[in-house]
Protein backbone atom coordinates (compact mmCIF):
# COMPACT_ATOMS: atom_id res chain seq x y z
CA UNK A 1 0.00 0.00 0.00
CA UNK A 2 2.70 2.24 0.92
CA UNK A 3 4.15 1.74 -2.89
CA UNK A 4 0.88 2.65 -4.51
CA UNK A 5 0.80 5.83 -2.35
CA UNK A 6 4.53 6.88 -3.47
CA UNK A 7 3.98 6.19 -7.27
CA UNK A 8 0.25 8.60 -6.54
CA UNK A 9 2.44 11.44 -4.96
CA UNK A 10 5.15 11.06 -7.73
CA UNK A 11 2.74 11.06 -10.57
CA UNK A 12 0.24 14.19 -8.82
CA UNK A 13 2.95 16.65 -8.78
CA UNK A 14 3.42 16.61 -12.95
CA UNK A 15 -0.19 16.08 -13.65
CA UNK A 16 -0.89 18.70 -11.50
CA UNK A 17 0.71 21.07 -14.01
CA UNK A 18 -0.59 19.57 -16.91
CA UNK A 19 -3.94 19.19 -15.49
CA UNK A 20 -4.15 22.48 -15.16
CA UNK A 21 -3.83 23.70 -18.81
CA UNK A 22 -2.27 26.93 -18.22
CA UNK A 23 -0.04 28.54 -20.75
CA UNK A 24 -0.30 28.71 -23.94
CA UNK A 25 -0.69 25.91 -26.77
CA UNK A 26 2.38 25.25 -28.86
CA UNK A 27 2.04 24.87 -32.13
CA UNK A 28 1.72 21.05 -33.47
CA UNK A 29 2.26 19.89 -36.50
CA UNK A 30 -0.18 20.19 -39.38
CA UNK A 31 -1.01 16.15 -39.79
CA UNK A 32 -0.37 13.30 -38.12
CA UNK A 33 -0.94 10.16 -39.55
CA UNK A 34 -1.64 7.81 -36.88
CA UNK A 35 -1.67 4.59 -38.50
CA UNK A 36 2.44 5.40 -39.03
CA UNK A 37 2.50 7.26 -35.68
CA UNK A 38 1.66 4.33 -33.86
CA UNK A 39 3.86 1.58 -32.27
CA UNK A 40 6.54 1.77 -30.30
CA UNK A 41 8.95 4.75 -29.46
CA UNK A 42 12.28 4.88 -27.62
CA UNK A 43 12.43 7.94 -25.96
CA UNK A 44 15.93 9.73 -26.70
CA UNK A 45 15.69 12.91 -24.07
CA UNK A 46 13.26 14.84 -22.39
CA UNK A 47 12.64 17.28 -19.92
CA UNK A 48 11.78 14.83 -17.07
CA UNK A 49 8.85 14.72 -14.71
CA UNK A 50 9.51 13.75 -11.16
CA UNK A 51 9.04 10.21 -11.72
CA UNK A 52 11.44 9.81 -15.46
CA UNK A 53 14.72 11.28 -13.37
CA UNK A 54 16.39 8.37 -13.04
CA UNK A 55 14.52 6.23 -15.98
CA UNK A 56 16.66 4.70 -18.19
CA UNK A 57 15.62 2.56 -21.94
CA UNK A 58 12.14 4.42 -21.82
CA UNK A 59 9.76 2.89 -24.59
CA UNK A 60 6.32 4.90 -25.73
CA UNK A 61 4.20 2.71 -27.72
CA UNK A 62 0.97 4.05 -28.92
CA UNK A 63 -2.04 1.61 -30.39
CA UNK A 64 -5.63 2.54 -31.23
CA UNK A 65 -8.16 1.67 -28.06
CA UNK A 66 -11.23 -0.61 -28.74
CA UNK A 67 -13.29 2.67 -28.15
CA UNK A 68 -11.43 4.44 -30.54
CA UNK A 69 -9.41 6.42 -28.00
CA UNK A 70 -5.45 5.67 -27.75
CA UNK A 71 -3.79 3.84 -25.77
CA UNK A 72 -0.31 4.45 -24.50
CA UNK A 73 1.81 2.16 -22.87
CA UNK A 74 4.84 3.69 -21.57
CA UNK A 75 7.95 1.42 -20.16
CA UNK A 76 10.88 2.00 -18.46
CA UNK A 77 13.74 0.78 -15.76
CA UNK A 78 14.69 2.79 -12.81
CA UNK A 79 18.87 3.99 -12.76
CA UNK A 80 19.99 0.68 -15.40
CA UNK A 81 18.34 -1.90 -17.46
CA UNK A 82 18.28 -4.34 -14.84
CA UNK A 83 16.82 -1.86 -12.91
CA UNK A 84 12.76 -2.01 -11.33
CA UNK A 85 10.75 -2.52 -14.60
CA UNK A 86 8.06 0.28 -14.36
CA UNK A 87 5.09 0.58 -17.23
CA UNK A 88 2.30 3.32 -17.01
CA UNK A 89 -0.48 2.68 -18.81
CA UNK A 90 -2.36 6.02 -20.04
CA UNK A 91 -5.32 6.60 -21.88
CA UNK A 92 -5.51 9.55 -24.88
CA UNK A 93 -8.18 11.20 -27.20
CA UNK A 94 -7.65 13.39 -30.13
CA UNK A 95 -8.86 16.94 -29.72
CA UNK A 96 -7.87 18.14 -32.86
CA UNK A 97 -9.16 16.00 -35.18
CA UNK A 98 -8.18 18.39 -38.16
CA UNK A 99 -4.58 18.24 -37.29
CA UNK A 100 -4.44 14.74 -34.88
CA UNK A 101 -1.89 16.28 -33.54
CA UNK A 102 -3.36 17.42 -30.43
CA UNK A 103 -4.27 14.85 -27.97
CA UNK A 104 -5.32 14.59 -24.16
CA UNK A 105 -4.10 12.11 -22.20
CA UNK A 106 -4.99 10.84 -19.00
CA UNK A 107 -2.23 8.96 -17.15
CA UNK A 108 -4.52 8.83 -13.90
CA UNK A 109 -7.90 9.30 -12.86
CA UNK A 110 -8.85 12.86 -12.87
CA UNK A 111 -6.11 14.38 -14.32
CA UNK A 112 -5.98 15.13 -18.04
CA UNK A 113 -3.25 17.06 -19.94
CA UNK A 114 -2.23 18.51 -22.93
CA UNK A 115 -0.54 16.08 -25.48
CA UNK A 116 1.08 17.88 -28.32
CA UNK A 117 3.11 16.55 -31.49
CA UNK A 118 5.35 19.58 -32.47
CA UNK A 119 7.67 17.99 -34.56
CA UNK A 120 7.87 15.45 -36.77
CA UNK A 121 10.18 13.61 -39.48
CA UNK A 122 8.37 13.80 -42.72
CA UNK A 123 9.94 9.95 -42.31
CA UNK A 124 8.48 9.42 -38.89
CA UNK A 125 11.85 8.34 -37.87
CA UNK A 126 11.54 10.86 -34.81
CA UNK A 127 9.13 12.99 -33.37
CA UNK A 128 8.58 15.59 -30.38
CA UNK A 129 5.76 15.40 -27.73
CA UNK A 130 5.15 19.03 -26.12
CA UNK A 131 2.67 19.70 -23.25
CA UNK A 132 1.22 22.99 -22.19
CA UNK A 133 3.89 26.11 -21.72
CA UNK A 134 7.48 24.70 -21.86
CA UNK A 135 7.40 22.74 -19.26
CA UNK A 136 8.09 19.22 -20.46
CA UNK A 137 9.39 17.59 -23.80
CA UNK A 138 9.96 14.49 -25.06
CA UNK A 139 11.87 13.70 -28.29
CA UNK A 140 11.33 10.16 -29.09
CA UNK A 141 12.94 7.81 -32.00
CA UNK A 142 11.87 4.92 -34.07
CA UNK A 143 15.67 3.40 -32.58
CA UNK A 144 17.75 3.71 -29.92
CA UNK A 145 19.88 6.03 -31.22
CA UNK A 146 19.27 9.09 -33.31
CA UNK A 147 21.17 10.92 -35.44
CA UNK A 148 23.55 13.80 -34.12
CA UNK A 149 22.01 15.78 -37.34
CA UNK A 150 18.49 15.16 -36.28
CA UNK A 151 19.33 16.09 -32.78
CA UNK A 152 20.52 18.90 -33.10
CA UNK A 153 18.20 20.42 -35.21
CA UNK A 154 15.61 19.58 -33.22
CA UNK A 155 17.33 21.55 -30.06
CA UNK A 156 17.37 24.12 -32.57
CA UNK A 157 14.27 24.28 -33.00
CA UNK A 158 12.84 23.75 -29.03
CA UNK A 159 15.21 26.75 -28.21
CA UNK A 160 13.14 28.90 -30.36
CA UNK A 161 9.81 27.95 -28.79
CA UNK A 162 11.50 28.69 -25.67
CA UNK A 163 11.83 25.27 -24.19
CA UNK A 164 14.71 25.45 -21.48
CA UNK A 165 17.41 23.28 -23.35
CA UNK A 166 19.71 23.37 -20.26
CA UNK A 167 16.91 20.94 -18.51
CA UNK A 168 16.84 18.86 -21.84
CA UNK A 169 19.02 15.33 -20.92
CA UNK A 170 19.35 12.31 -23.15
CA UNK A 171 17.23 9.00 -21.79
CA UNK A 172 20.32 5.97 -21.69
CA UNK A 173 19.40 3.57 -24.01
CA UNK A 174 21.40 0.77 -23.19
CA UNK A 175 20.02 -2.42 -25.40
CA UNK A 176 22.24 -5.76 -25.79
């Protein structure tokens, strides 16, 4: 019981401040497929919540839910990859249907955030998950790795929508 009360408190904090939906709406991108969007992730770096600190070979995979909304399974190991195996399931639905790049997810009972896809490989080899404000990013890869190229555009381009870059760290992805 104690457990389930720690992983409550750890998880509250960040969906507190996406719950909320203050700030302003980043701009997504103009389509997303979601038959190619879906499937697994790795997630290369992010701006981590409270609970992704010391995550390590962090895995988003996204399938369509039997009532049509989306679910998301996300995995991960605590400090190494033998590490505590810890999966969160969430739920999503797409506001934006124009777009389907603008989702809300709920990854516990009340809280709902923002879910925004603000970048994008024409490819789908990569793509960038934004929330509400500039809070918390994720930049996730269709591999482990991605390329330096890729990367660093992409810091490029969160640095002009004012995402703080010096709180951006890469996820170890340690596969063998």
């Amino acid at each position: 019981m104690k457990s389930i009360a720690k992983v409550f408190l750890m998880l509250l904090l960040p969906c507190s401040v996406f719950a909320s939906g203050a700030g302003e709406l980043p701009e997504t991108v103009p389509y997303l497929d979601f038959d190619r969007f879906s499937g697994p992730w790795y997630v290369y770096a992010l701006i981590p919540t409270v609970f992704e600190k010391k995550a390590v070979n962090g895995i988003e995979t996204y399938t369509i839910g039997r009532e049509g909304n989306i679910d998301i399974e996300y995995v991960f190991y605590e400090k190494s990859p033998e590490g505590k195996k810890r999966v969160m399931l969430q739920k999503g639905w797409v506001i934006n249907r124009e777009t389907g790049a603008h989702w809300k997810i709920q990854p516990l009972w009340p809280f709902k955030f923002n879910y925004l896809v603000i970048d994008l490989a024409e490819d789908y080899r990569y793509s960038v998950i934004g929330t509400t404000g500039s809070s918390y990013v994720w930049v996730l890869s269709r591999t482990p790795s991605l390329e330096e190229g890729d990367y660093r555009a992409i810091r490029s381009r969160l640095e002009k929508r004012g995402y703080p870059l010096e709180k951006l760290v890469l996820m170890p992805q340690e596969w063998r």
